[in-house]
C-alpha atoms as a PDB file:
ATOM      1  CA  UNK A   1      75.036  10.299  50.991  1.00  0.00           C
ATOM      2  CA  UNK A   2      71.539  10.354  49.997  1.00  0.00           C
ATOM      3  CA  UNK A   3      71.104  11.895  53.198  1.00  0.00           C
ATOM      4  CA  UNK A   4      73.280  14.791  52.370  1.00  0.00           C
ATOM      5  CA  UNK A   5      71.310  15.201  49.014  1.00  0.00           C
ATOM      6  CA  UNK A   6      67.641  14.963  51.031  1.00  0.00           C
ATOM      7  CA  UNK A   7      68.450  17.716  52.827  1.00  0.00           C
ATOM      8  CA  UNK A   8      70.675  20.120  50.227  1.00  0.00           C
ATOM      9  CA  UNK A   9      67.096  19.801  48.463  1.00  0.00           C
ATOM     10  CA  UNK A  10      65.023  20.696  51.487  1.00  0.00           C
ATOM     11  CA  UNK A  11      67.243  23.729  52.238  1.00  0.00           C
ATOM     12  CA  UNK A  12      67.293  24.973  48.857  1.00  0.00           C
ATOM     13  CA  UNK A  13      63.096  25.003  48.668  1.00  0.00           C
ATOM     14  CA  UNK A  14      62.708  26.220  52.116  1.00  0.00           C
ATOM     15  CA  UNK A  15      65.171  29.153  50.711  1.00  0.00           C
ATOM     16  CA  UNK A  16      62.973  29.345  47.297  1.00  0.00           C
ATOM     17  CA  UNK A  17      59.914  29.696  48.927  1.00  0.00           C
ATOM     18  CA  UNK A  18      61.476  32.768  51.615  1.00  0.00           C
ATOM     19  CA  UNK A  19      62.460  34.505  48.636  1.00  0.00           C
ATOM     20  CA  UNK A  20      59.522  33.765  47.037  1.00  0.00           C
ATOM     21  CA  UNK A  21      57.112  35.012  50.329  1.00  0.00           C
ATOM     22  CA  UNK A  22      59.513  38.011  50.241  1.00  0.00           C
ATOM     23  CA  UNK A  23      58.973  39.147  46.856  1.00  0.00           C
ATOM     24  CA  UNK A  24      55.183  37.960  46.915  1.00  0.00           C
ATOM     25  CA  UNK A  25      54.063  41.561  47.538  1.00  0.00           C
ATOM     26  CA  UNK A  26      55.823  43.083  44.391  1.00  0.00           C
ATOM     27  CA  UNK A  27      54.575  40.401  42.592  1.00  0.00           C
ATOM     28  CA  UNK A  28      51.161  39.577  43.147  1.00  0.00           C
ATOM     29  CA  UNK A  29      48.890  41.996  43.862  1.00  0.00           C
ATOM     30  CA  UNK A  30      44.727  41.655  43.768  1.00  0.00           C
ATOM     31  CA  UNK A  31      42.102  44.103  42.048  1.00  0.00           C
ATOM     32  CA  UNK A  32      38.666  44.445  43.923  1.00  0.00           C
ATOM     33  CA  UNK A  33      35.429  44.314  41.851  1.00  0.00           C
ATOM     34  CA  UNK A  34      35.251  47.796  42.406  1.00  0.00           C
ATOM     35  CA  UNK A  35      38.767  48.796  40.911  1.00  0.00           C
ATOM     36  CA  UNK A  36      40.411  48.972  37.896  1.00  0.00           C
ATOM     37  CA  UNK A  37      44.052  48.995  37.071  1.00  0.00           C
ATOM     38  CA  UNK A  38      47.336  49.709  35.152  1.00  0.00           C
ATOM     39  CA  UNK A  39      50.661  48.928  34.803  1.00  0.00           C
ATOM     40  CA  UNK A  40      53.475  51.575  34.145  1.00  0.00           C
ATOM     41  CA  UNK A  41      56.693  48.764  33.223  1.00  0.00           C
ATOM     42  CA  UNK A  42      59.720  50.478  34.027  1.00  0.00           C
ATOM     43  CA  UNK A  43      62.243  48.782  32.272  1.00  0.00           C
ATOM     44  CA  UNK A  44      60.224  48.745  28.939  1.00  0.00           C
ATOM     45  CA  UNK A  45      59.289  50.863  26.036  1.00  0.00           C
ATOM     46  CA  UNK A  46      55.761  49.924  26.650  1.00  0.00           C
ATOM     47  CA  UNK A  47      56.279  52.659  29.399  1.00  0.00           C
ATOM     48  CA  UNK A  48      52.229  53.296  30.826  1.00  0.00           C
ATOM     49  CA  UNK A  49      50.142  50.472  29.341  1.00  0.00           C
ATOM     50  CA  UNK A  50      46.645  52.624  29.245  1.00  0.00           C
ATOM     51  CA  UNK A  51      45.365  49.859  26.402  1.00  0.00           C
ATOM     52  CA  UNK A  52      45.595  47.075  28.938  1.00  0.00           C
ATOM     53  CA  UNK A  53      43.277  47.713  31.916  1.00  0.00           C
ATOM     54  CA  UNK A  54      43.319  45.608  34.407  1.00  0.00           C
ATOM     55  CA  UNK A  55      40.367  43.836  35.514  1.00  0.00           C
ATOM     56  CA  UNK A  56      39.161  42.185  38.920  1.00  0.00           C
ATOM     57  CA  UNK A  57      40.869  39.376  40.125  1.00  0.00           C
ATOM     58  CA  UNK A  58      44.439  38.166  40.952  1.00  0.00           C
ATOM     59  CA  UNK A  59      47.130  39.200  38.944  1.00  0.00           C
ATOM     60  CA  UNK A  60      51.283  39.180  38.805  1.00  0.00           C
ATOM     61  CA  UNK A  61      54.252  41.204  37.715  1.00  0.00           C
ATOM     62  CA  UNK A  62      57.447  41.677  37.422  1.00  0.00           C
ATOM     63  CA  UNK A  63      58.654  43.045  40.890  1.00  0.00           C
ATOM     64  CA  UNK A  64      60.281  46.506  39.255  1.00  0.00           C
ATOM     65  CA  UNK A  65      56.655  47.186  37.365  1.00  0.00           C
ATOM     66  CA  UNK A  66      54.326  49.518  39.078  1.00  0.00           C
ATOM     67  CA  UNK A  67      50.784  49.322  39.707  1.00  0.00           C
ATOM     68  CA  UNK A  68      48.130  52.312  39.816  1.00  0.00           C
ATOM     69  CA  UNK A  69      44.505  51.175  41.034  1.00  0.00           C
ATOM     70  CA  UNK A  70      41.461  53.393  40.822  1.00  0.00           C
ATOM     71  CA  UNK A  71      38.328  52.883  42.720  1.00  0.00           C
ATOM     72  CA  UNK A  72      35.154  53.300  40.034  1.00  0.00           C
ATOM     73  CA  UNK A  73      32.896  53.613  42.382  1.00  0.00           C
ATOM     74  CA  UNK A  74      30.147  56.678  42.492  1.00  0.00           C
ATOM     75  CA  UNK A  75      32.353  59.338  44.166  1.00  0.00           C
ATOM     76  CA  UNK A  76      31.144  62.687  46.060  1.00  0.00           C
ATOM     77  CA  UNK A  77      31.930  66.306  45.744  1.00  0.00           C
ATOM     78  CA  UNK A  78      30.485  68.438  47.656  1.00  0.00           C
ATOM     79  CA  UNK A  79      31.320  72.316  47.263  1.00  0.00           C
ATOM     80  CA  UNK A  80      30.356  75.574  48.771  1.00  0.00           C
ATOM     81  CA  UNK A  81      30.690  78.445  46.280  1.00  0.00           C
ATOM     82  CA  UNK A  82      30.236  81.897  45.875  1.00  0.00           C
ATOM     83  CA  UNK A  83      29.029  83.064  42.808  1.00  0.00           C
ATOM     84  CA  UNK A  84      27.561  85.897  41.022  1.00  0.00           C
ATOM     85  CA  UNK A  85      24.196  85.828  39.291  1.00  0.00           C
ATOM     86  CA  UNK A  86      23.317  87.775  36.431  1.00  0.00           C
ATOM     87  CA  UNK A  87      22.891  91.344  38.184  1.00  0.00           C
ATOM     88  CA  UNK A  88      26.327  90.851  39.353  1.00  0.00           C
ATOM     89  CA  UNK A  89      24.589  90.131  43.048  1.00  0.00           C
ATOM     90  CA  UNK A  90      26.686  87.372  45.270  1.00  0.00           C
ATOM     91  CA  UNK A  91      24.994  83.956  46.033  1.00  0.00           C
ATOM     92  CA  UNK A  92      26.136  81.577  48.460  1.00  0.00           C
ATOM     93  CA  UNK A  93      25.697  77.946  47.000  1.00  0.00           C
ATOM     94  CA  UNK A  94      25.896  74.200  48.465  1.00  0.00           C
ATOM     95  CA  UNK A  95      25.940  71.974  45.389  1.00  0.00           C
ATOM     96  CA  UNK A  96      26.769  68.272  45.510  1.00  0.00           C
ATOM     97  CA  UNK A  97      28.082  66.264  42.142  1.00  0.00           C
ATOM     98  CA  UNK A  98      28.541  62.222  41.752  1.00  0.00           C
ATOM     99  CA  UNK A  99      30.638  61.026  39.477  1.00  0.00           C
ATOM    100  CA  UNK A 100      33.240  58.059  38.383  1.00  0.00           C
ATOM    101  CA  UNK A 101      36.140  57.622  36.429  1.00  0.00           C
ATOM    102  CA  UNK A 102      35.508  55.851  32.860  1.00  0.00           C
ATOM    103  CA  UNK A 103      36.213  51.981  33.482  1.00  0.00           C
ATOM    104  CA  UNK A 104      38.423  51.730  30.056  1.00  0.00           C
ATOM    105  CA  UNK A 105      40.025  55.113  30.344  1.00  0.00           C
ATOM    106  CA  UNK A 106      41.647  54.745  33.795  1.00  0.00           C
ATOM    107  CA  UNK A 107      45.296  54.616  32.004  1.00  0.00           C
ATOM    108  CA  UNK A 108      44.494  57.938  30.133  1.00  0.00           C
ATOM    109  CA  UNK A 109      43.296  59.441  33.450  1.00  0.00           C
ATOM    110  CA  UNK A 110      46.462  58.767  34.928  1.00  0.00           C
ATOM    111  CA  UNK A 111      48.526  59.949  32.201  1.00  0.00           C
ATOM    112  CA  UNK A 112      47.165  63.164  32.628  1.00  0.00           C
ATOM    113  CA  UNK A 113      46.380  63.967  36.222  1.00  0.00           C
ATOM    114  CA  UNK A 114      47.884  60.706  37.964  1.00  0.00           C
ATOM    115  CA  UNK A 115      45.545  59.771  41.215  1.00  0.00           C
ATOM    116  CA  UNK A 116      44.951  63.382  42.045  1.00  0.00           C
ATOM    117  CA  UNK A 117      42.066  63.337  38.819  1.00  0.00           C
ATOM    118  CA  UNK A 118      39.377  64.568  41.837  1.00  0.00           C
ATOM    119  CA  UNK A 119      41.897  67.524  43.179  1.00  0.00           C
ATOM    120  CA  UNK A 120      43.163  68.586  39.298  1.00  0.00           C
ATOM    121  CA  UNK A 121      40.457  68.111  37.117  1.00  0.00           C
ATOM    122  CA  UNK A 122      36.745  67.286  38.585  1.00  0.00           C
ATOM    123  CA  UNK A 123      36.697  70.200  41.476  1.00  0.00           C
ATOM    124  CA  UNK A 124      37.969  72.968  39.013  1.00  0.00           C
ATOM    125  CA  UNK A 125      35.680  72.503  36.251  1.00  0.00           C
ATOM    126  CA  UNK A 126      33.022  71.563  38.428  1.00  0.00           C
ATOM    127  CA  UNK A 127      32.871  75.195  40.397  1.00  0.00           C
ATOM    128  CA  UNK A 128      33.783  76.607  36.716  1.00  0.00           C
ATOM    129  CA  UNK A 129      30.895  75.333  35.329  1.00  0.00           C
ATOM    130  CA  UNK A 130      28.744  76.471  38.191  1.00  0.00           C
ATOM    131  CA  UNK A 131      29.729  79.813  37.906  1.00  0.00           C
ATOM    132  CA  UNK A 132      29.175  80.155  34.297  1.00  0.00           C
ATOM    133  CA  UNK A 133      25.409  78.654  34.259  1.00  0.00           C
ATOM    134  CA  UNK A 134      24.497  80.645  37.570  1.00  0.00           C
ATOM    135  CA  UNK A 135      25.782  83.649  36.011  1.00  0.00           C
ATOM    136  CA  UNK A 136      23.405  83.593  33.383  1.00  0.00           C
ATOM    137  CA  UNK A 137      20.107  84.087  35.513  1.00  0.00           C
ATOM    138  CA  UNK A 138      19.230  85.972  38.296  1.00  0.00           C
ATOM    139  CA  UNK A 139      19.063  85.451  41.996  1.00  0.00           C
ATOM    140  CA  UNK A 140      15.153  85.158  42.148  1.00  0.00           C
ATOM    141  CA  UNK A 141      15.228  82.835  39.373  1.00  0.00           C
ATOM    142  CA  UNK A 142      18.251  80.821  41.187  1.00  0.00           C
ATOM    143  CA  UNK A 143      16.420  80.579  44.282  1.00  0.00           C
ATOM    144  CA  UNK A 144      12.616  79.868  43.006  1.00  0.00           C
ATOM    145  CA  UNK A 145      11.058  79.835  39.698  1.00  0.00           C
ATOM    146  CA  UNK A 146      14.232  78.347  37.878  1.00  0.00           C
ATOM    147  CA  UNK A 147      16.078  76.414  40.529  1.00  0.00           C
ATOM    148  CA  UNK A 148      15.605  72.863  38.555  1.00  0.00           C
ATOM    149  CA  UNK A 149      16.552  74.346  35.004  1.00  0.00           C
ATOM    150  CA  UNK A 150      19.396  76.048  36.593  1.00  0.00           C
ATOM    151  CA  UNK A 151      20.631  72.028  38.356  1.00  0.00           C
ATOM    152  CA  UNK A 152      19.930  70.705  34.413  1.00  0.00           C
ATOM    153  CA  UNK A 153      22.081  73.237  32.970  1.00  0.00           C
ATOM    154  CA  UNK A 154      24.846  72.719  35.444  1.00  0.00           C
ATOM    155  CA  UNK A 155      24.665  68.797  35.140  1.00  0.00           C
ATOM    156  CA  UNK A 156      24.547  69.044  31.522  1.00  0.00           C
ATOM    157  CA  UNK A 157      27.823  71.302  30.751  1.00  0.00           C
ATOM    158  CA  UNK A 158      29.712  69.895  33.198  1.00  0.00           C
ATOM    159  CA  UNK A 159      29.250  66.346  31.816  1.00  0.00           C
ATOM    160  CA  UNK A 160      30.485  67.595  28.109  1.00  0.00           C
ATOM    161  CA  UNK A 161      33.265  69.127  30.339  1.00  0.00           C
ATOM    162  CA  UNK A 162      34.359  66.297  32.510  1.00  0.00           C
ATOM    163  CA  UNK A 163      33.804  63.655  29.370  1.00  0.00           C
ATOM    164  CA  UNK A 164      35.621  65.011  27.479  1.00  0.00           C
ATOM    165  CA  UNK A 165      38.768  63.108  25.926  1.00  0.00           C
ATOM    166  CA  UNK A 166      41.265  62.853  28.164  1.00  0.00           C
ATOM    167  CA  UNK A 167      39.065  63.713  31.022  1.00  0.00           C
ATOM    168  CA  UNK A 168      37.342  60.659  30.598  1.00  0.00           C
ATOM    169  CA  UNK A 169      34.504  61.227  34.026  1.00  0.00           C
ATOM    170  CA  UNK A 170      31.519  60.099  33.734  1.00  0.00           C
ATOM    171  CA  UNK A 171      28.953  62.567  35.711  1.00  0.00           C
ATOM    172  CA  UNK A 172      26.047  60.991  37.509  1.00  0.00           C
ATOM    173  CA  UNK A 173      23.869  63.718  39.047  1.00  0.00           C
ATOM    174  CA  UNK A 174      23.792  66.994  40.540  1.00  0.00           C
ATOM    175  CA  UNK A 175      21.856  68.577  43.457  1.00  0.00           C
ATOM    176  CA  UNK A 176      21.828  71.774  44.503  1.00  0.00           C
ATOM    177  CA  UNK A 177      21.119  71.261  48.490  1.00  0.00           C
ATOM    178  CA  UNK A 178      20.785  75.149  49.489  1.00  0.00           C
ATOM    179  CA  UNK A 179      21.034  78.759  48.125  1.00  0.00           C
ATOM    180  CA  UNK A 180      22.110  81.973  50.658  1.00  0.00           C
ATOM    181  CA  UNK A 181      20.971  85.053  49.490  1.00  0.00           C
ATOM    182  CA  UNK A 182      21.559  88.162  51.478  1.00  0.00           C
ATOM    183  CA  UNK A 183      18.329  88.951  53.882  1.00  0.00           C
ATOM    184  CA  UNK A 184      16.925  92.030  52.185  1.00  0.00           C
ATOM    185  CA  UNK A 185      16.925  90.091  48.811  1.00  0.00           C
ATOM    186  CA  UNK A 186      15.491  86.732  50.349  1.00  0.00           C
ATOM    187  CA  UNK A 187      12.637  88.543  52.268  1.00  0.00           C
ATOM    188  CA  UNK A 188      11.962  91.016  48.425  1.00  0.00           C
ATOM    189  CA  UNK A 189      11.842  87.397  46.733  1.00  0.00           C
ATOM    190  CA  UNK A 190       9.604  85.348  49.420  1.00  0.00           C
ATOM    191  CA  UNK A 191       7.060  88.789  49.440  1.00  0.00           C
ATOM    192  CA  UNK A 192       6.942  88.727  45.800  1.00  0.00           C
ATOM    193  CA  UNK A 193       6.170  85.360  45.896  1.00  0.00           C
ATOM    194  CA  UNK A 194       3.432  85.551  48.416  1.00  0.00           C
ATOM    195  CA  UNK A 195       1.820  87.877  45.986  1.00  0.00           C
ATOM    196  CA  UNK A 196       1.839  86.358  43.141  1.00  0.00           C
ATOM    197  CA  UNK A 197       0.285  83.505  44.938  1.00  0.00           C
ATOM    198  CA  UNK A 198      -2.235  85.480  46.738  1.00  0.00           C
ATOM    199  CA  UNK A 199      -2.998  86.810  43.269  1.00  0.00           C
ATOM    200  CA  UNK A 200      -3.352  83.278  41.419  1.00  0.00           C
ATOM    201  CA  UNK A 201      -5.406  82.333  44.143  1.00  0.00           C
ATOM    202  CA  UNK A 202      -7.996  85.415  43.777  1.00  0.00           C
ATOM    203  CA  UNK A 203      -8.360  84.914  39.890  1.00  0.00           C
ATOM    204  CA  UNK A 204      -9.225  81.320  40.686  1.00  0.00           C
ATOM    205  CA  UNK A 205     -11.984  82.601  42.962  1.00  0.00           C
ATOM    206  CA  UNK A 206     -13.343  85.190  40.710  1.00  0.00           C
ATOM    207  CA  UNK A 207     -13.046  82.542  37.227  1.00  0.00           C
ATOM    208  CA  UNK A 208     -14.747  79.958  39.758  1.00  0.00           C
ATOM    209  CA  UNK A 209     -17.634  82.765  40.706  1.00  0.00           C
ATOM    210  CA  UNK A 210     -18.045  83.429  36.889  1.00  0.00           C
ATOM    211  CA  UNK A 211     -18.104  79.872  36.013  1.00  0.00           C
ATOM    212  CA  UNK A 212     -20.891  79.511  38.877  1.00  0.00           C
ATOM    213  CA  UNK A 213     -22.825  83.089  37.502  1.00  0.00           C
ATOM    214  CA  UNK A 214     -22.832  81.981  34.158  1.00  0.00           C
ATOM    215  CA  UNK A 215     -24.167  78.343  35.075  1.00  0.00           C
ATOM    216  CA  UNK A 216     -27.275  79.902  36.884  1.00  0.00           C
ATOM    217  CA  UNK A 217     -27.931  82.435  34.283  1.00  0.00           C
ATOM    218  CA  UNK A 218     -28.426  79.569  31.675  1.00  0.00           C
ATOM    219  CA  UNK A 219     -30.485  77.534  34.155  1.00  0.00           C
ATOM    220  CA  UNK A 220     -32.503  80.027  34.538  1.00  0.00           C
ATOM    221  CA  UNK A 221     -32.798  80.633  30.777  1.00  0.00           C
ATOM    222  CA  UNK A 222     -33.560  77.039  30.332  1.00  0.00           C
ATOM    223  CA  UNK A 223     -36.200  77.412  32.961  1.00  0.00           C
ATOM    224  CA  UNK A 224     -37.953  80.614  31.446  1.00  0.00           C
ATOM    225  CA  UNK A 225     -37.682  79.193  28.177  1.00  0.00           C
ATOM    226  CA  UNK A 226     -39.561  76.079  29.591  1.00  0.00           C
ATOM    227  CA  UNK A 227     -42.312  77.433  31.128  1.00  0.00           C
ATOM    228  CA  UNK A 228     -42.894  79.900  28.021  1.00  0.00           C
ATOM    229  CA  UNK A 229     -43.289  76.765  26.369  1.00  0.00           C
ATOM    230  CA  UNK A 230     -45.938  75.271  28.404  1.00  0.00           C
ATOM    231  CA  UNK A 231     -47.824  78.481  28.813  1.00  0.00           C
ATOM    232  CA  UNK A 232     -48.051  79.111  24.760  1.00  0.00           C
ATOM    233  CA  UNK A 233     -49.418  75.280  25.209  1.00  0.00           C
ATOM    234  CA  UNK A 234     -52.454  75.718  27.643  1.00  0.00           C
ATOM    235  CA  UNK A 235     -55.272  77.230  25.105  1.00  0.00           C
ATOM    236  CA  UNK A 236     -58.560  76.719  26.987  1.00  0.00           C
ATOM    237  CA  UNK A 237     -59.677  73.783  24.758  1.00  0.00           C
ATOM    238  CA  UNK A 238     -56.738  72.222  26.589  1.00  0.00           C
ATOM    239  CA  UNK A 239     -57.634  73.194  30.147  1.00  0.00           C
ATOM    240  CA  UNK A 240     -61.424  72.398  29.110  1.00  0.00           C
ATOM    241  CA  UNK A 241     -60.512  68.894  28.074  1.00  0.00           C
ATOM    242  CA  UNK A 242     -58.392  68.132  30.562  1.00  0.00           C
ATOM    243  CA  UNK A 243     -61.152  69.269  33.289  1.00  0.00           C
ATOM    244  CA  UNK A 244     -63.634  66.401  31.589  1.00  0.00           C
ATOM    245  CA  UNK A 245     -60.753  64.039  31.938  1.00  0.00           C
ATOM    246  CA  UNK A 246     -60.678  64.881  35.806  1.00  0.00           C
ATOM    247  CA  UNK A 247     -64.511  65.055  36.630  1.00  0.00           C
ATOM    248  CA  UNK A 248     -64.930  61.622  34.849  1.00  0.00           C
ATOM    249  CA  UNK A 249     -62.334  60.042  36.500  1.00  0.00           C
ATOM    250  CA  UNK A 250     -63.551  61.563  39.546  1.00  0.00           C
ATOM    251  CA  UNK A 251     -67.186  60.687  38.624  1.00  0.00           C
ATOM    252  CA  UNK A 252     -65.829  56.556  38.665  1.00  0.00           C
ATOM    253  CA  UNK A 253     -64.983  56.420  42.102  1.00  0.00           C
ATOM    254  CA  UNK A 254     -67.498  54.121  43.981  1.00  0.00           C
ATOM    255  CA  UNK A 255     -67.391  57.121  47.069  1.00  0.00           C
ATOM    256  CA  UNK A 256     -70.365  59.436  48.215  1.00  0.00           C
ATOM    257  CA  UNK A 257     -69.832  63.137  45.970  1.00  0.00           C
ATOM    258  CA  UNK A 258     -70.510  66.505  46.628  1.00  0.00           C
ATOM    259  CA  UNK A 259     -71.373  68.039  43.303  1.00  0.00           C
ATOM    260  CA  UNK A 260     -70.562  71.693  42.613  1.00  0.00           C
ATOM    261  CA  UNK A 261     -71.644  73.042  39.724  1.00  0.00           C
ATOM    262  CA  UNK A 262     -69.702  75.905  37.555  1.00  0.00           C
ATOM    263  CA  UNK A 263     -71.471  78.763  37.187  1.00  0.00           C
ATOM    264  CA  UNK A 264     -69.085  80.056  34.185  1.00  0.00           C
ATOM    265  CA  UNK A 265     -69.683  79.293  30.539  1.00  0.00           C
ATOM    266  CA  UNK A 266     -67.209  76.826  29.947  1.00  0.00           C
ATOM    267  CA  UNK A 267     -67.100  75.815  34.295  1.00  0.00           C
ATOM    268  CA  UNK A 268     -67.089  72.235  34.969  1.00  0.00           C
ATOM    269  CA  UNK A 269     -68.890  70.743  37.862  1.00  0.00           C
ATOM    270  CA  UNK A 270     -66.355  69.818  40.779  1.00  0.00           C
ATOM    271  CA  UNK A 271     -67.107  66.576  42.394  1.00  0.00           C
ATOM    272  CA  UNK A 272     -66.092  66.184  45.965  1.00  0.00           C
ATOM    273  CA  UNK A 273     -66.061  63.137  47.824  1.00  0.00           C
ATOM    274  CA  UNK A 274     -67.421  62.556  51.440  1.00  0.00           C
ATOM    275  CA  UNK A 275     -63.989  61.703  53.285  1.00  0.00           C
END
């Protein structure tokens, strides 16, 4: 008898677990680190929970409630566009965008463009937004002097676009990897440039030869100014005195002299030695 009961028991669990390994799918279910989550509960007023996001770790539902996961990770756009600068002349772009969706705001995202948030929403204001800003300047300015202000511009207004509420993307940076501008235009645009550099580089030379001119000319001021000094400061009672320092010092030295007298007024005798 007990027997009988062992057994009814072991059948029943190894039948409560089979049911339970069949259903485990639909009601477990694991969010990566790099994920969020939420639930849409069919049979409820609750309806999309975007309120309750679902963090990492392992979770469990009712087997009729649905599950929509979003990787948050740094996505990747890359587009190719053609778009019109300022003179109305066509530009060929390569621009590349990363973004993510907002960690809290995954329900609202889903509300609105389901998983397809990249196809409906990111791509189309992304090349709007790029058309806009590059329409504003011109194709020189696109390609050289204002290529940086031009990826600011872009990564700024299409932030405010894509963060908006109920957008809910967060924009992480912007690059624009090439331009294509018809051949005559390129080769007007790289001459130009050439000569303004060629230019820049001559008034350098002719401010450096100026700077060099100018230095000389007030050396030799300096020097001129110098020498009038010590001319206005030789009188002969100078020169006189300092010929009786000389001969006296000259006169001290223990060595055989040659004598030679002045035959001026005011000469002094020169005293040469023997060696």
């Amino acid at each position: 008898m007990q027997n009988n009961k062992l057994l009814s028991i072991i059948i029943f669990l190894l039948f409560a677990l089979t049911i339970l390994f069949s259903f485990a799918s639909s009601i477990f279910y694991l969010v990566e680190s790099t994920e969020r989550a939420v639930i849409f509960y069919k049979i409820s007023s609750i309806g999309l929970d975007k309120k309750n996001v679902i963090t990492p770790g392992l979770h469990f539902k009712a087997p009729w409630n649905e599950v929509y996961t979003f990787d948050i990770t740094d996505n990747l756009v890359e587009e190719t566009i053609d778009v019109l600068d300022k003179n109305g002349l066509n530009i060929n772009v390569d621009v590349t965008m990363s973004f993510h969706p907002m960690y809290d705001s995954v329900g609202e995202i889903y509300e609105t463009f389901q998983l397809d948030y990249l196809r409906r929403l990111v791509r189309p204001e992304f090349r709007s937004t790029v058309r806009q800003v590059m329409g504003r300047y011109t194709a020189e300015e696109i390609y050289s002097t204002k290529r940086s202000d031009v990826e600011n511009a872009i990564q700024s207004e299409a932030s405010i676009a894509l963060a908006k509420p109920g957008n809910n993307i967060v924009m992480r940076s912007l690059l624009i990897r090439s331009i294509a501008l018809p051949e005559q235009i390129r080769n007007a645009i790289e001459s130009k440039l050439q000569q303004e550099q060629e230019a820049l580089a001559y008034k350098f030379r002719l401010q450096r030869e100026k700077s060099e001119a100018e230095r000389k000319r007030i050396a030799a001021q300096g020097e001129a100014i110098a020498n009038k000094i010590i001319n206005n400061s030789l009188t002969p009672s100078l020169l006189k005195m300092r010929g009786i320092e000389a001969t006296s010092l000259l006169a001290e030295s223990p060595n055989s002299k040659v004598i030679i007298i002045g035959n001026s007024k005011d000469g002094l005798p020169i005293i040469l030695g023997d060696n």
